[in-house]
C-alpha atoms as a PDB file:
ATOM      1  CA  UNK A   1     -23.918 -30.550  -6.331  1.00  0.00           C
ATOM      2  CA  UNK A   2     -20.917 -29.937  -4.717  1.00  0.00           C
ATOM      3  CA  UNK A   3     -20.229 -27.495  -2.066  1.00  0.00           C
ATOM      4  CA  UNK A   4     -17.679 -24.628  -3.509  1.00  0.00           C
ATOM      5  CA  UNK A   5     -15.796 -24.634  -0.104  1.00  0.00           C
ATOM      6  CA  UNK A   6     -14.526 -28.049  -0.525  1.00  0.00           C
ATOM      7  CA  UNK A   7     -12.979 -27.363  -4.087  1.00  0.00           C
ATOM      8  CA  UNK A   8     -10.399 -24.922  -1.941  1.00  0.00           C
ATOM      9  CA  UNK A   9     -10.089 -26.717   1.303  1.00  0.00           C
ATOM     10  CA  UNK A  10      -6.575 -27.938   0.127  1.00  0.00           C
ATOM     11  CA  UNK A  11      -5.708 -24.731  -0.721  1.00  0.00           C
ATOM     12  CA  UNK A  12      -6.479 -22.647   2.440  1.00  0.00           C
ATOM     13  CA  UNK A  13      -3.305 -20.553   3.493  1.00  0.00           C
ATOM     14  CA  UNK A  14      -1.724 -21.143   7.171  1.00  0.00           C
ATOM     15  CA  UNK A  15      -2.005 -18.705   9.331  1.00  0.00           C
ATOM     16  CA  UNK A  16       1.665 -17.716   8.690  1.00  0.00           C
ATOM     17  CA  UNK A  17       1.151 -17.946   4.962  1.00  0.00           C
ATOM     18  CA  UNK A  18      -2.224 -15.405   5.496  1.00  0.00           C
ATOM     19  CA  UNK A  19      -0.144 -12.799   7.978  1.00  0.00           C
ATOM     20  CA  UNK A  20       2.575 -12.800   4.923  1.00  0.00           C
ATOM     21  CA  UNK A  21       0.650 -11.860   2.111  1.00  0.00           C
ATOM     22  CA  UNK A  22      -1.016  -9.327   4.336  1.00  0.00           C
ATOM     23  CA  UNK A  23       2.330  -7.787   4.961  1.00  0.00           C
ATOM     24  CA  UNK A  24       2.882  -7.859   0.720  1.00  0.00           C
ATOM     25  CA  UNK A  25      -0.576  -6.394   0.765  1.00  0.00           C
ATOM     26  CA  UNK A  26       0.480  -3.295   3.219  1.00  0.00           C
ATOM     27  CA  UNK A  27       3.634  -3.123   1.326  1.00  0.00           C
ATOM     28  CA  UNK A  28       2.028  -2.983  -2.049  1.00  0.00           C
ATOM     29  CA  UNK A  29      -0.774  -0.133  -0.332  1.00  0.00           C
ATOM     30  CA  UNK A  30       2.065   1.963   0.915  1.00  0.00           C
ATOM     31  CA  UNK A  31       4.514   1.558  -2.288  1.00  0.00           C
ATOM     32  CA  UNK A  32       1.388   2.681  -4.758  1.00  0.00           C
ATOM     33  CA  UNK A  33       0.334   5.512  -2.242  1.00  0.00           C
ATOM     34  CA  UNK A  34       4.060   6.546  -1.302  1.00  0.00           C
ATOM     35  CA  UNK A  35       4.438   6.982  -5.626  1.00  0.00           C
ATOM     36  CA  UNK A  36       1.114   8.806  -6.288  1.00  0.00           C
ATOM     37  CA  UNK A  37       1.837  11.460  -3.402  1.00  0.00           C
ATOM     38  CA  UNK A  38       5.087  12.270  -3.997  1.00  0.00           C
ATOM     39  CA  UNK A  39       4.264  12.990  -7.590  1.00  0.00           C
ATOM     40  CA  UNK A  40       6.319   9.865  -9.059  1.00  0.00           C
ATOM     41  CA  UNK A  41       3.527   8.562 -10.769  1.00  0.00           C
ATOM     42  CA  UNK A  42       0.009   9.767 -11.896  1.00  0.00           C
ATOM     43  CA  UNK A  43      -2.683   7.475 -10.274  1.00  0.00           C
ATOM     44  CA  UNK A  44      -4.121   6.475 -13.687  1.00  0.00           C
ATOM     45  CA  UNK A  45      -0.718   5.524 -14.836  1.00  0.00           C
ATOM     46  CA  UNK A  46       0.262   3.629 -11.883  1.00  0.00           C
ATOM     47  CA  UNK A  47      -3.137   1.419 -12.898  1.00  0.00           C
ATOM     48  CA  UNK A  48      -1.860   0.838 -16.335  1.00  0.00           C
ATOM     49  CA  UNK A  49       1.622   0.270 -15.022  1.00  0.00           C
ATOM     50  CA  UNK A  50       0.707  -2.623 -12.603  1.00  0.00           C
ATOM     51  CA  UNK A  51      -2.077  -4.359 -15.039  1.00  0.00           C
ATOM     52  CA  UNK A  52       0.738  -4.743 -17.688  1.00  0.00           C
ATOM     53  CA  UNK A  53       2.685  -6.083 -14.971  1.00  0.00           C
ATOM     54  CA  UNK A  54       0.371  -8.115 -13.199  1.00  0.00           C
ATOM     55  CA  UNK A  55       0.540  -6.374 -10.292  1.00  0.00           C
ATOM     56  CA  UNK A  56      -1.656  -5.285  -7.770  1.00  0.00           C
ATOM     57  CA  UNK A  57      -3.123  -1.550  -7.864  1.00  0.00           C
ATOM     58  CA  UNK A  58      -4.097  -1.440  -3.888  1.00  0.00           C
ATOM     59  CA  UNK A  59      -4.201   1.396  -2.079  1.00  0.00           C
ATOM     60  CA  UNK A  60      -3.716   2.742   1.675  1.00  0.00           C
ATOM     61  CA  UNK A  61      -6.298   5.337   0.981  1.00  0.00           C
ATOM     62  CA  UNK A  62      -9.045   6.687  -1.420  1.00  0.00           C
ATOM     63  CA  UNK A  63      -7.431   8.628  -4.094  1.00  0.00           C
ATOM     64  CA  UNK A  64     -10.772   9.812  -5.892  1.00  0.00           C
ATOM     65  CA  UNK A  65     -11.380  11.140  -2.096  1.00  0.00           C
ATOM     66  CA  UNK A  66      -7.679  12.249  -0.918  1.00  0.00           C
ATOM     67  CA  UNK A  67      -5.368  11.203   2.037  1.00  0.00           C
ATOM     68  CA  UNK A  68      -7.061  11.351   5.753  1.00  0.00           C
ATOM     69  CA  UNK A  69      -3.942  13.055   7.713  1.00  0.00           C
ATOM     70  CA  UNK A  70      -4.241   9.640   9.802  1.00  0.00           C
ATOM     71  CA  UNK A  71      -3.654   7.592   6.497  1.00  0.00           C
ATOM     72  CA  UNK A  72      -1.083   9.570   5.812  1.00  0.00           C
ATOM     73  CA  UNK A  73       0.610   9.097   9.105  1.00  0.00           C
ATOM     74  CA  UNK A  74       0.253   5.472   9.260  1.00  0.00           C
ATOM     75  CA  UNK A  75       2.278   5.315   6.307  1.00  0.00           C
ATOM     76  CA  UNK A  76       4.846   7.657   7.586  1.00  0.00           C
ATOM     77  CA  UNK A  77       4.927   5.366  10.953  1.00  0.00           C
ATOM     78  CA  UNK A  78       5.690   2.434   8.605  1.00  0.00           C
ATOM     79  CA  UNK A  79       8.525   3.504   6.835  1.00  0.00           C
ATOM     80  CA  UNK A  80       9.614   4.384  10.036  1.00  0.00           C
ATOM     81  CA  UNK A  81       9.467   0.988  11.364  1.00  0.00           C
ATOM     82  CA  UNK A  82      11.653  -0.586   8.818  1.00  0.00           C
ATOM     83  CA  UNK A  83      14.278   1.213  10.166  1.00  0.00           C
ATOM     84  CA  UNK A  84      16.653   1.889   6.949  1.00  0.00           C
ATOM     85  CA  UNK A  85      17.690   4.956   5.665  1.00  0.00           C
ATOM     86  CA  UNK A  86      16.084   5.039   2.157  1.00  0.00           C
ATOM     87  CA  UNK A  87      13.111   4.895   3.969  1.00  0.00           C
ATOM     88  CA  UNK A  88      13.718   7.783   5.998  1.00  0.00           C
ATOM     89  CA  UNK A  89      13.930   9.593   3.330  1.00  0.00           C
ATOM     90  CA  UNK A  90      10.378   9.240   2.132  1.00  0.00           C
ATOM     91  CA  UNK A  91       9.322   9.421   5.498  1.00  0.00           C
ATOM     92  CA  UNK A  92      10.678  13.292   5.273  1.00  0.00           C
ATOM     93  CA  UNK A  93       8.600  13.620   1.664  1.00  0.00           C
ATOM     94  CA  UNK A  94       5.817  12.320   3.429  1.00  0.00           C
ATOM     95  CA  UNK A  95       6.195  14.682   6.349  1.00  0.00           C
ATOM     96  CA  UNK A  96       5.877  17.548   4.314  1.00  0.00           C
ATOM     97  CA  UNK A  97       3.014  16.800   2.461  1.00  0.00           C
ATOM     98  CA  UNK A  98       1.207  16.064   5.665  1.00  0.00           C
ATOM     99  CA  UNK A  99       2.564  19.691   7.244  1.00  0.00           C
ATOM    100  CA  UNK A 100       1.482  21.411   4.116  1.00  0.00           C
ATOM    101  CA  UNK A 101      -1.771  19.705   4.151  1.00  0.00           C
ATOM    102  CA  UNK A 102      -2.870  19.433   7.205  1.00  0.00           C
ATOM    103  CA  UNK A 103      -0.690  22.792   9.207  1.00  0.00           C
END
């Protein structure tokens, strides 16, 4: 019997190919969690939403379990980072869900 490993060896990502869809996959984690704590979506909807579209459901935290005030900054710090002003603007939502729940 073959080994399973070979069937994929031609189709192993590069190391640039792996650090890109791990930057989709942060995206995708912030974009779902950004949507469900401002109140855009409802989490159950936003898993309906992305299986009809294929799309991936990931998120930067637990939401059975809540937002960690770190998880919540670390999202805030990325929006940050990509420096436009859209972004800034959920980074000001954001805030205020982390000052109102965690004073």
């Amino acid at each position: 019997m073959e080994d399973p490993r070979e069937e994929y060896e031609g189709d192993q990502l590069t190391e640039v190919e792996k650090m890109e869809l791990e930057r989709h996959m942060l995206y995708t984690a912030y974009e779902n969690s950004y949507r469900v704590l401002t109140c855009k979506i409802e989490f159950n909807e936003l898993i309906l939403q992305n299986e009809l579209e294929g799309t991936s459901s990931i998120m930067a935290y637990d939401p059975i379990e809540g937002i960690l005030e770190e998880e919540l900054e670390n999202i805030i710090d990325y929006y940050e980072k990509l420096d436009e002003s859209h972004y800034y603007l959920r980074c000001a939502e954001l805030k205020k869900i982390l000052d109102t729940t965690y004073p």
